[in-house]
N, C-alpha and C. Protein backbone atom coordinates (compact mmCIF):
# COMPACT_ATOMS: atom_id res chain seq x y z
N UNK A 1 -32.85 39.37 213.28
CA UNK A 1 -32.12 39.65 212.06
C UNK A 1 -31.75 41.14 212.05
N UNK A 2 -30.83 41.59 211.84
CA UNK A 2 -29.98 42.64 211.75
C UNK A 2 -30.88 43.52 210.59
N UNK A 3 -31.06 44.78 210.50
CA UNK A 3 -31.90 45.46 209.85
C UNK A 3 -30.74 45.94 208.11
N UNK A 4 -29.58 45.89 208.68
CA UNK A 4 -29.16 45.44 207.52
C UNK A 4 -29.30 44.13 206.30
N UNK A 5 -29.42 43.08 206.80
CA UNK A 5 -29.62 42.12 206.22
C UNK A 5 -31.22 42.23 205.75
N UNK A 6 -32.11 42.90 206.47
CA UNK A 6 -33.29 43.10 206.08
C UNK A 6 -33.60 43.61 204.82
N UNK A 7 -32.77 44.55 204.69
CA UNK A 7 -33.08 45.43 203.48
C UNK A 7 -32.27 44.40 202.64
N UNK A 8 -31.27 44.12 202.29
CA UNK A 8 -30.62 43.19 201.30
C UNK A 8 -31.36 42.25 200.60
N UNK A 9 -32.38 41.73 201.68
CA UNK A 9 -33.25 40.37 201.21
C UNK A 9 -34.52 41.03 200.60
N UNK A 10 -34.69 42.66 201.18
CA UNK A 10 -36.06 43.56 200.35
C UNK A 10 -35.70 43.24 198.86
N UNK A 11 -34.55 44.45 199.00
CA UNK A 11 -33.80 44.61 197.84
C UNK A 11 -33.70 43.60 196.57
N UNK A 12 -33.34 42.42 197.44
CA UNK A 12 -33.13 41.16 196.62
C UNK A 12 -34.63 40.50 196.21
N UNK A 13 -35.30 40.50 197.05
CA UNK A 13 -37.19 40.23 196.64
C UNK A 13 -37.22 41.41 195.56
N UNK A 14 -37.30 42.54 195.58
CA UNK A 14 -37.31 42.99 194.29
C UNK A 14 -36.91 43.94 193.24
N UNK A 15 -35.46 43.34 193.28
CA UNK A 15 -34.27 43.43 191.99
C UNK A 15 -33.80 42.15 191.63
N UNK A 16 -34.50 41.28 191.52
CA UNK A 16 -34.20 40.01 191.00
C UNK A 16 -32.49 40.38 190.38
N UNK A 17 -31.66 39.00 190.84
CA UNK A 17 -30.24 39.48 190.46
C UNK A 17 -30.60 38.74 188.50
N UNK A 18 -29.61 40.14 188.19
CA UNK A 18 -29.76 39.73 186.52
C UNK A 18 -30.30 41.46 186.01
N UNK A 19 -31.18 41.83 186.80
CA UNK A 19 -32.37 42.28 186.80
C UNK A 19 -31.21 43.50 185.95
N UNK A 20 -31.57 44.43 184.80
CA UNK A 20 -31.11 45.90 184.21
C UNK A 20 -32.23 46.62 184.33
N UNK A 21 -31.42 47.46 185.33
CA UNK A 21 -32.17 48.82 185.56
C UNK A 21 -32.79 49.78 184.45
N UNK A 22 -31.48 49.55 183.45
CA UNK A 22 -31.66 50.24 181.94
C UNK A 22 -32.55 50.23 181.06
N UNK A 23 -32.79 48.79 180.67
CA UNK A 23 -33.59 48.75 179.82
C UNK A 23 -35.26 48.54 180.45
N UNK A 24 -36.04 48.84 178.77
CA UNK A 24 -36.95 49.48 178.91
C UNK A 24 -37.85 48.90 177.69
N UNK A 25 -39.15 48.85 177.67
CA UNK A 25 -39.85 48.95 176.57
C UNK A 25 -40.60 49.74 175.77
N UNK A 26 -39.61 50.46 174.48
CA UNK A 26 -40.59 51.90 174.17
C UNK A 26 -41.36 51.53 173.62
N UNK A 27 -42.30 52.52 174.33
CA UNK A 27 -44.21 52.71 173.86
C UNK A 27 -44.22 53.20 172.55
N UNK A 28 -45.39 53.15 171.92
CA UNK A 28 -46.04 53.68 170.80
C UNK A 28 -45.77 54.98 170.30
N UNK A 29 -46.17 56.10 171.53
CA UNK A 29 -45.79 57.24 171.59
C UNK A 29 -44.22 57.61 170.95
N UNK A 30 -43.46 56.90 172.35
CA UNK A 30 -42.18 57.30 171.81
C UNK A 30 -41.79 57.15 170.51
N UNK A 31 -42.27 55.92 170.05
CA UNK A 31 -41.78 55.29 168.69
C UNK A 31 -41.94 56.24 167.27
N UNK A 32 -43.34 56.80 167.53
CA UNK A 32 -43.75 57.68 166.97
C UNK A 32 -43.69 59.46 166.86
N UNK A 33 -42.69 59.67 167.90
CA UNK A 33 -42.09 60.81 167.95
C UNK A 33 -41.13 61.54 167.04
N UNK A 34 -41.14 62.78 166.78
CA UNK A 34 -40.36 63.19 165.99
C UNK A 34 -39.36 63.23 166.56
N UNK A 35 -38.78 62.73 167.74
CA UNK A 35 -37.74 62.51 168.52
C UNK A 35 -36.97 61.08 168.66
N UNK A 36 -37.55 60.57 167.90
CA UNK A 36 -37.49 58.64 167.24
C UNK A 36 -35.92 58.91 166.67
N UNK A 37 -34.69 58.94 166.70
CA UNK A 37 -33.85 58.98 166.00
C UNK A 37 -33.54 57.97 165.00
N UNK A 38 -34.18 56.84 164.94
CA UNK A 38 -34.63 55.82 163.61
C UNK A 38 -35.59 56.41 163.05
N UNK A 39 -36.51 57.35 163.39
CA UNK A 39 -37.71 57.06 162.69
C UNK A 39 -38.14 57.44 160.95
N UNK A 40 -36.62 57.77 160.53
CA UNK A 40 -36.35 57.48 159.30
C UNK A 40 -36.91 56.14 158.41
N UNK A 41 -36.97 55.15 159.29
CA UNK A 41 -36.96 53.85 158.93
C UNK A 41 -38.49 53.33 159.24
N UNK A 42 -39.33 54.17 159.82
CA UNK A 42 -40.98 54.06 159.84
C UNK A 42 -41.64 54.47 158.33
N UNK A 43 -42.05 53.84 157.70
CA UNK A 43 -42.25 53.58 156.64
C UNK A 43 -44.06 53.54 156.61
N UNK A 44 -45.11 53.66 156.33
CA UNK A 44 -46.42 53.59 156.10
C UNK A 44 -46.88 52.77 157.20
N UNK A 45 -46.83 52.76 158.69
CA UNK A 45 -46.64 52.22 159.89
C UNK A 45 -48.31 52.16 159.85
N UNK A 46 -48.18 50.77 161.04
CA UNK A 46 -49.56 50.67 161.86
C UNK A 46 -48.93 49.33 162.65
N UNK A 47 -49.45 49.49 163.79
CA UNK A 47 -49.23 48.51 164.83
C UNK A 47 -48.14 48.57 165.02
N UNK A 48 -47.18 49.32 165.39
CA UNK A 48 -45.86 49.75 165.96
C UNK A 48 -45.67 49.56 167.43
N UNK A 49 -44.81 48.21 167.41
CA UNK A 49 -44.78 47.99 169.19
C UNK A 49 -43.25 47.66 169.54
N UNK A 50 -42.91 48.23 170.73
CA UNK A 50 -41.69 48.59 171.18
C UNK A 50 -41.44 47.07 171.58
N UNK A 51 -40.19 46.53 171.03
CA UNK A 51 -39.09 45.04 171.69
C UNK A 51 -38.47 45.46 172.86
N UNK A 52 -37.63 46.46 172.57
CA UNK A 52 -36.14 46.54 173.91
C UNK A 52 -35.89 48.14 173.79
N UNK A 53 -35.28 48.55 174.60
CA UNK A 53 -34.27 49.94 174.33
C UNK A 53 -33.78 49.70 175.81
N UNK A 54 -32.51 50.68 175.72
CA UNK A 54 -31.49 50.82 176.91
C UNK A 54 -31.14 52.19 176.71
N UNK A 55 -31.37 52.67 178.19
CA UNK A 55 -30.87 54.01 177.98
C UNK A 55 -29.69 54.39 178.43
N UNK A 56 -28.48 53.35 179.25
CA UNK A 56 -27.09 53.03 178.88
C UNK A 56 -26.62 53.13 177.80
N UNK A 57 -26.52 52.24 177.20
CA UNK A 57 -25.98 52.41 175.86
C UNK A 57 -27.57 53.10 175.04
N UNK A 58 -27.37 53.71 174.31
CA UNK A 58 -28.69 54.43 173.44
C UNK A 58 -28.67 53.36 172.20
N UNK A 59 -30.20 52.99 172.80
CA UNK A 59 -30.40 51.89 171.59
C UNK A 59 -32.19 51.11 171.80
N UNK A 60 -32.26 50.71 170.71
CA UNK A 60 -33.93 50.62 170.51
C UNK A 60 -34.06 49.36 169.57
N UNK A 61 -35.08 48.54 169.69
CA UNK A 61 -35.82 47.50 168.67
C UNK A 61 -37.35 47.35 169.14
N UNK A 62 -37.27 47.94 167.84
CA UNK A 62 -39.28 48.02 167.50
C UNK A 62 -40.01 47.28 166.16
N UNK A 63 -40.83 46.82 166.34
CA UNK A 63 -41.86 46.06 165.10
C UNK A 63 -42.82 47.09 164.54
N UNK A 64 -43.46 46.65 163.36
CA UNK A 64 -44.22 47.12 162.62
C UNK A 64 -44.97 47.10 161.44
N UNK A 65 -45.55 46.85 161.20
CA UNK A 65 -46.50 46.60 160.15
C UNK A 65 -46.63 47.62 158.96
N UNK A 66 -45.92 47.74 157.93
CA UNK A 66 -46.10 48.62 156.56
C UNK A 66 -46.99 48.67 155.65
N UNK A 67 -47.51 49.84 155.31
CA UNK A 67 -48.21 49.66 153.75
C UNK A 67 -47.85 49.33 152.76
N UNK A 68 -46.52 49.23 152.46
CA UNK A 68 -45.77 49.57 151.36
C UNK A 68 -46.27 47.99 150.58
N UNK A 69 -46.51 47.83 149.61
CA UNK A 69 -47.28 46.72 148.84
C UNK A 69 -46.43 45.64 148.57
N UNK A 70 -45.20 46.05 148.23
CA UNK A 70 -44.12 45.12 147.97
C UNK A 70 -42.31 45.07 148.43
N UNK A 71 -41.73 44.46 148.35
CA UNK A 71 -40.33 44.67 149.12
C UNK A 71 -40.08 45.60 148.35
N UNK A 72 -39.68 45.51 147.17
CA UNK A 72 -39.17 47.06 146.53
C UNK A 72 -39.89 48.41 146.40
N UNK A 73 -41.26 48.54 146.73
CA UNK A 73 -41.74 49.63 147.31
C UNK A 73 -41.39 49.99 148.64
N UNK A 74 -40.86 49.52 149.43
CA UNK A 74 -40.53 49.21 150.89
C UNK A 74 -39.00 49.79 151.13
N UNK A 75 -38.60 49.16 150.09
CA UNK A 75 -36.65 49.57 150.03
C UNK A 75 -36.81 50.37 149.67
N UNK A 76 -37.29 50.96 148.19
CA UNK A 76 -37.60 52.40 147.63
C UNK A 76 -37.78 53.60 148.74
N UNK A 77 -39.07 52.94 149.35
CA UNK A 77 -39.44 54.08 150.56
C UNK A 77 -38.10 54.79 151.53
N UNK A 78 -37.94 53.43 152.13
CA UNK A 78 -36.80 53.60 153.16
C UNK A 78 -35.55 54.19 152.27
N UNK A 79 -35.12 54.11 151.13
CA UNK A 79 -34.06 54.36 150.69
C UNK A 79 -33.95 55.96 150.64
N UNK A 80 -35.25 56.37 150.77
CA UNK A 80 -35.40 57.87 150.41
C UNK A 80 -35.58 58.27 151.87
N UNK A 81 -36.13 57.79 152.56
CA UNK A 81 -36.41 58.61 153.47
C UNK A 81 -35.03 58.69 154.27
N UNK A 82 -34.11 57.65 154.40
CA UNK A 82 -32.76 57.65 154.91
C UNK A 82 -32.14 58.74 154.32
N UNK A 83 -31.59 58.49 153.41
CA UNK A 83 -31.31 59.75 152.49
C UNK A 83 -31.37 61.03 152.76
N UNK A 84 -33.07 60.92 153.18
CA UNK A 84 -33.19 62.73 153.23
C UNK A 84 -32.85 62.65 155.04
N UNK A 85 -32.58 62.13 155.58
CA UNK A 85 -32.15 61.98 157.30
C UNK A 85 -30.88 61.90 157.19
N UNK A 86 -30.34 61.61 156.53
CA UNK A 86 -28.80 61.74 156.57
C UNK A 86 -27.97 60.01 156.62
N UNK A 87 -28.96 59.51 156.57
CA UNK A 87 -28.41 57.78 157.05
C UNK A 87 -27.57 57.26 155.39
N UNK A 88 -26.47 56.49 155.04
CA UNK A 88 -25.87 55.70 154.37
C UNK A 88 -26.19 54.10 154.29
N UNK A 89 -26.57 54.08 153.40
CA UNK A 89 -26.27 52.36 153.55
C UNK A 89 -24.92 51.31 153.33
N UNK A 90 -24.78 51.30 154.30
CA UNK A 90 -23.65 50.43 154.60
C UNK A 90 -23.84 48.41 153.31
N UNK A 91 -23.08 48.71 152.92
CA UNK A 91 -22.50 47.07 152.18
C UNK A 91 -22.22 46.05 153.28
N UNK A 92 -22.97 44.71 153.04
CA UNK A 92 -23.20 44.19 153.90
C UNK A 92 -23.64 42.14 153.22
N UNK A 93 -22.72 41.63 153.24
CA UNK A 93 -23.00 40.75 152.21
C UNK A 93 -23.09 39.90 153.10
N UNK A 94 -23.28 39.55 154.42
CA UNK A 94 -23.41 39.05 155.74
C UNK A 94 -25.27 38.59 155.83
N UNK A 95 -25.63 39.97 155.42
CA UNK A 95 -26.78 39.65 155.24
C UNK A 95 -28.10 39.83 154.72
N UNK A 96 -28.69 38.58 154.96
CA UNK A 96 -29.65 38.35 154.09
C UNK A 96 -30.47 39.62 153.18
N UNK A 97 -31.17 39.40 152.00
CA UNK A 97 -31.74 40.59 151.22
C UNK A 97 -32.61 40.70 151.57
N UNK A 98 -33.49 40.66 152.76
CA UNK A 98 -34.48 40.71 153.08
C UNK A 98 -33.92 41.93 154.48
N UNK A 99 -32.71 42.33 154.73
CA UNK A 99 -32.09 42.89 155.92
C UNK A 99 -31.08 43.68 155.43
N UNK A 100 -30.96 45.23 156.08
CA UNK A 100 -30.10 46.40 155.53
C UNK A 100 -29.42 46.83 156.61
N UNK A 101 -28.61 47.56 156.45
CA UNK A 101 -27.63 48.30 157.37
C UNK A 101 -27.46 49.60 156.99
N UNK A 102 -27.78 50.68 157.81
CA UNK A 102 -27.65 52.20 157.61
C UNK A 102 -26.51 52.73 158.55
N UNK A 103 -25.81 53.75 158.32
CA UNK A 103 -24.84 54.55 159.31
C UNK A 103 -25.34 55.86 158.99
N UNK A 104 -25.28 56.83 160.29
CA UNK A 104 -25.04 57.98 160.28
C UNK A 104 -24.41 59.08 161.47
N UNK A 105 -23.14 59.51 160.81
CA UNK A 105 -22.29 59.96 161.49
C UNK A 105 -22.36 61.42 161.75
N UNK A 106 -22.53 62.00 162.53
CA UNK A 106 -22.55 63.68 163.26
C UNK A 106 -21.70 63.98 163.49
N UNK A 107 -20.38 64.83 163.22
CA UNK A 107 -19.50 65.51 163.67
C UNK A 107 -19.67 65.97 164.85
N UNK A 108 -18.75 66.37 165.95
CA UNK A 108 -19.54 67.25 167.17
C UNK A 108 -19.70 68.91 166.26
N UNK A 109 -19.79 69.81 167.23
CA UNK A 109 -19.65 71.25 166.83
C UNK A 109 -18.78 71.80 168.00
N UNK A 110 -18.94 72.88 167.93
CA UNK A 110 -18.22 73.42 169.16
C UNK A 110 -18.32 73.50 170.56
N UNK A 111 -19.73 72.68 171.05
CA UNK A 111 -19.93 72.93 172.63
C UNK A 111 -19.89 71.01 172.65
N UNK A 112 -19.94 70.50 171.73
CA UNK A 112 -19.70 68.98 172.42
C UNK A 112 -18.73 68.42 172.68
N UNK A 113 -18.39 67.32 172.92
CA UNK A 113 -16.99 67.13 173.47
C UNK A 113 -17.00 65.20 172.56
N UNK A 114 -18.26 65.07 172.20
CA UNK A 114 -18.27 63.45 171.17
C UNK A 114 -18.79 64.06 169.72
N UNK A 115 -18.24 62.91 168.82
CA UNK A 115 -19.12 62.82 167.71
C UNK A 115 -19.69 62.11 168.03
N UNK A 116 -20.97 61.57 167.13
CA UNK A 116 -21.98 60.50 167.32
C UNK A 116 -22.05 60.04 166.02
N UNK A 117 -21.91 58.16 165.97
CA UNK A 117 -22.12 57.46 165.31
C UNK A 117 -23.34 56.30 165.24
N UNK A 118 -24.16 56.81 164.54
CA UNK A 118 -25.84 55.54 164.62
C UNK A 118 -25.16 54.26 163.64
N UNK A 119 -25.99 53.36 164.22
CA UNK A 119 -26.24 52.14 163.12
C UNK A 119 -27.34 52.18 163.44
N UNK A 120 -28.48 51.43 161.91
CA UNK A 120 -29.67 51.27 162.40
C UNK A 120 -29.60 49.68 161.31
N UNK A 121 -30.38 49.04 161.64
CA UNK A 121 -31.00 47.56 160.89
C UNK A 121 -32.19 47.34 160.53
N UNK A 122 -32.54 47.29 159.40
CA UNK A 122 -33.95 47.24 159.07
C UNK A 122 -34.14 45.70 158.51
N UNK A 123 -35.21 45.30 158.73
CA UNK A 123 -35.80 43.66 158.24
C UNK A 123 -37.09 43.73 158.03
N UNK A 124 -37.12 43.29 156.79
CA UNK A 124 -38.37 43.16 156.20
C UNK A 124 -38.89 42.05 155.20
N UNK A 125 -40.18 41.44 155.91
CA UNK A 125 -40.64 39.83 155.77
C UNK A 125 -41.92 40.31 154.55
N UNK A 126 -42.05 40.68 153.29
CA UNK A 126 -42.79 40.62 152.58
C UNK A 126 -44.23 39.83 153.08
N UNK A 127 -44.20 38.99 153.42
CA UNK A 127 -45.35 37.70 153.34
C UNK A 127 -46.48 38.87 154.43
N UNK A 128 -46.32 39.46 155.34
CA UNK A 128 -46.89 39.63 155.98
C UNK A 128 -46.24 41.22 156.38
N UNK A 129 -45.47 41.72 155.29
CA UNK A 129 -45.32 43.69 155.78
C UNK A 129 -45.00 44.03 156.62
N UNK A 130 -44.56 42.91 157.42
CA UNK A 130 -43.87 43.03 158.76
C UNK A 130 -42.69 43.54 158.61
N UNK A 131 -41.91 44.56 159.85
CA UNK A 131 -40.52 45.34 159.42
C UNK A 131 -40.18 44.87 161.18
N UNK A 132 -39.15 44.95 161.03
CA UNK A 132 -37.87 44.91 162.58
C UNK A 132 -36.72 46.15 162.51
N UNK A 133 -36.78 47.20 163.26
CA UNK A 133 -35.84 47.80 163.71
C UNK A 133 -35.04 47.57 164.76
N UNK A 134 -33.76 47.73 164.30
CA UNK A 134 -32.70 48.04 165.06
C UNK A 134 -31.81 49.36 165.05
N UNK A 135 -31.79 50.25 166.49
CA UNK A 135 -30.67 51.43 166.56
C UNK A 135 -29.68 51.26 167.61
N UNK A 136 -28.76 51.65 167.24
CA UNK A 136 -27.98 51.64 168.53
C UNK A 136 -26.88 53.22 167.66
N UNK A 137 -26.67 53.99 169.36
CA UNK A 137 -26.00 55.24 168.97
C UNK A 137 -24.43 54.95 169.73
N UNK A 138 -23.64 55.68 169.20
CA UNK A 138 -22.24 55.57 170.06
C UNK A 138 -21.54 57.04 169.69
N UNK A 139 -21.00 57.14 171.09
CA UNK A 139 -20.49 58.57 171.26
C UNK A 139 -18.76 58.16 171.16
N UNK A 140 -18.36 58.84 170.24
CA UNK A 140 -16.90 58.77 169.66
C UNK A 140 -15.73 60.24 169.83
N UNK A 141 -15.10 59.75 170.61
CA UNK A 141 -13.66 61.39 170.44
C UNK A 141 -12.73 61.69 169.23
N UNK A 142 -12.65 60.61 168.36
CA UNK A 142 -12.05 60.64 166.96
C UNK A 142 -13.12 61.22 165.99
N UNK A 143 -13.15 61.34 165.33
CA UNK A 143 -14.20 61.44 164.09
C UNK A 143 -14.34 59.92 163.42
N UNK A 144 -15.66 59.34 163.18
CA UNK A 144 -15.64 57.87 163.05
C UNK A 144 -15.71 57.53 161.76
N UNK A 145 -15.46 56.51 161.32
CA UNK A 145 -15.72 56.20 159.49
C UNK A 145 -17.10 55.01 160.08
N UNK A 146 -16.84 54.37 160.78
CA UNK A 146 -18.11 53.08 160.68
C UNK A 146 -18.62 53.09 162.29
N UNK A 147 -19.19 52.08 162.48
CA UNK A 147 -19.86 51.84 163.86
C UNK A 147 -18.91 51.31 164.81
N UNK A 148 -18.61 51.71 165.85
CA UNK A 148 -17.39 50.77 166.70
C UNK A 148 -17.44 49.60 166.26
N UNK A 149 -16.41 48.66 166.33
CA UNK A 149 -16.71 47.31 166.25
C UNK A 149 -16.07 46.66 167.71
N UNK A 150 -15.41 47.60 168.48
CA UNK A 150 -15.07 47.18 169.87
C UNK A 150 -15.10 48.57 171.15
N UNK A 151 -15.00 48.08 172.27
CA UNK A 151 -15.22 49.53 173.17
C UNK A 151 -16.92 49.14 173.59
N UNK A 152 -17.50 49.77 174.46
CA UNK A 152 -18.43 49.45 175.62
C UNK A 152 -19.88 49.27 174.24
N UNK A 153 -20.16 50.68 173.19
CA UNK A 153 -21.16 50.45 172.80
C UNK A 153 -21.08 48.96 171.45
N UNK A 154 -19.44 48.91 170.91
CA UNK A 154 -19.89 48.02 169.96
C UNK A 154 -19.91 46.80 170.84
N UNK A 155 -19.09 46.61 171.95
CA UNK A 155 -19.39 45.34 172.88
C UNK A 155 -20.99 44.72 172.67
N UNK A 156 -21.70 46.05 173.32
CA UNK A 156 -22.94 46.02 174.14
C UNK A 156 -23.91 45.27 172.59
N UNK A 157 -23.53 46.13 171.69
CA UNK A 157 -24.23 45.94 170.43
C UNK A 157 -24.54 44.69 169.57
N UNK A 158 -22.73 44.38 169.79
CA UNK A 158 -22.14 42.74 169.57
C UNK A 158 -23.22 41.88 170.23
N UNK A 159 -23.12 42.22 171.86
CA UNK A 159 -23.18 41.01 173.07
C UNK A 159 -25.53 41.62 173.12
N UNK A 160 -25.84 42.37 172.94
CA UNK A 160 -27.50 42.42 172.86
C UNK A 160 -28.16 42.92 171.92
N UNK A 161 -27.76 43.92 171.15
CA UNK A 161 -28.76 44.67 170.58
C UNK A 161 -29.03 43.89 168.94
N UNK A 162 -27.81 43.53 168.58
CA UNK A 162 -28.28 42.96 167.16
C UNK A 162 -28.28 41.32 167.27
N UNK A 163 -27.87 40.08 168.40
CA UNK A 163 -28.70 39.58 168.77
C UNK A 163 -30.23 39.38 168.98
N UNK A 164 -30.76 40.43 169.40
CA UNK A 164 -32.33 40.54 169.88
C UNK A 164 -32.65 41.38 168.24
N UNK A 165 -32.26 41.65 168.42
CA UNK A 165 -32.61 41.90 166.56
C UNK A 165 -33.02 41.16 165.44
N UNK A 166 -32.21 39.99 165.48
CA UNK A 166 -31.93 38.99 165.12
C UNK A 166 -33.09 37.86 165.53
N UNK A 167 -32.98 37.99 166.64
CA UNK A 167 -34.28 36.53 167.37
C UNK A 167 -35.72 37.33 167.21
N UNK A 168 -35.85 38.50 166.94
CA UNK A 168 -37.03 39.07 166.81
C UNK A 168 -37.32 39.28 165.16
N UNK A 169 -36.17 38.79 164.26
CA UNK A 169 -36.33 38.83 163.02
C UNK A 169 -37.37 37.75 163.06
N UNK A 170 -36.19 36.71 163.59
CA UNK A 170 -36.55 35.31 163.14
C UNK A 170 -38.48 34.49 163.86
N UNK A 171 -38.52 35.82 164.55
CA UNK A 171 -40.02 34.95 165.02
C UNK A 171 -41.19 34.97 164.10
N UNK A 172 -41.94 34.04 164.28
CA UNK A 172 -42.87 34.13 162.86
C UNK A 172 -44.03 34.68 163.95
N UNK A 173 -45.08 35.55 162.96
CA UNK A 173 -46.14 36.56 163.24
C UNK A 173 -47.09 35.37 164.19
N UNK A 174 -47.64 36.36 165.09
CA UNK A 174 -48.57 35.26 165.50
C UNK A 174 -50.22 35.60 164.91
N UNK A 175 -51.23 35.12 164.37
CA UNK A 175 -52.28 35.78 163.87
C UNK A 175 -53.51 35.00 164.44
């Protein structure tokens, strides 16, 4: 066998085709960093465990467990802490009241060459204080009013991130 074909079949033993290099599962640590660009949306946390992130497109889904006693202590919380981070809540009659939508838009300044536009998704299951994040960031040359809704990151966003958002809403706790 040709030492080319050798390596192809390495390669292929292990990069399973499918396989994204990108994504990743953030740890605890990260989640908990003041470098968390959601972490607006960490709320009286414990048991904070990383779903997905891609460091292609910039984007993250993490779980978590809140103190907050009731849904409207919970919205209250988050409503403020967005606020003081700079996040908007986006109108959203799509979905459910148990699930929010935040934007926050950065102008560039003078040495960047993008603005940056966040969405983030928050879900929160009362019964059990359970919360679901979703972020995804997108780098824009216009100045943006909302989140792409087409182009590579709202594609990506469309086609995985608020999908898996979504199926990680919908799983019930295991105890």
């Amino acid at each position: 066998m040709p030492p080319r074909t050798i390596v192809v079949l390495l390669l292929a033993a292990i990069f399973p085709v499918g396989c994204d290099l990108n994504t990743y599962t953030p740890t605890t640590e990260m989640l908990r960093s003041s470098r968390n660009p959601s972490g607006a949306f960490i709320v009286g946390e414990s048991e904070i465990r990383g779903v997905y992130a891609n460091m292609d497109v910039d984007s993250s889904i993490y779980t978590y467990t809140t103190s907050a006693e009731s849904a409207s202590v919970f919205w209250a919380a988050i409503a403020t802490a967005a606020d003081d981070a700079g996040w908007a809540p986006i109108d959203d009659e799509t979905l459910s009241e148990d699930c929010k939508r935040f934007l926050c838009i950065t102008p560039k300044t003078g040495k960047q060459v993008f603005h940056s536009v966040e969405e983030v998704r928050v879900a929160f299951r009362n019964e059990d204080r359970s919360v679901v994040v979703a972020w995804v960031q997108s780098d824009q040359r216009e100045l943006p009013t909302a989140f792409p809704d087409d182009g590579p990151e709202g594609d990506f966003a469309d086609r995985v991130v608020w999908p898996k958002f979504e199926r990680t809403v919908a799983r019930k706790p295991t105890s």
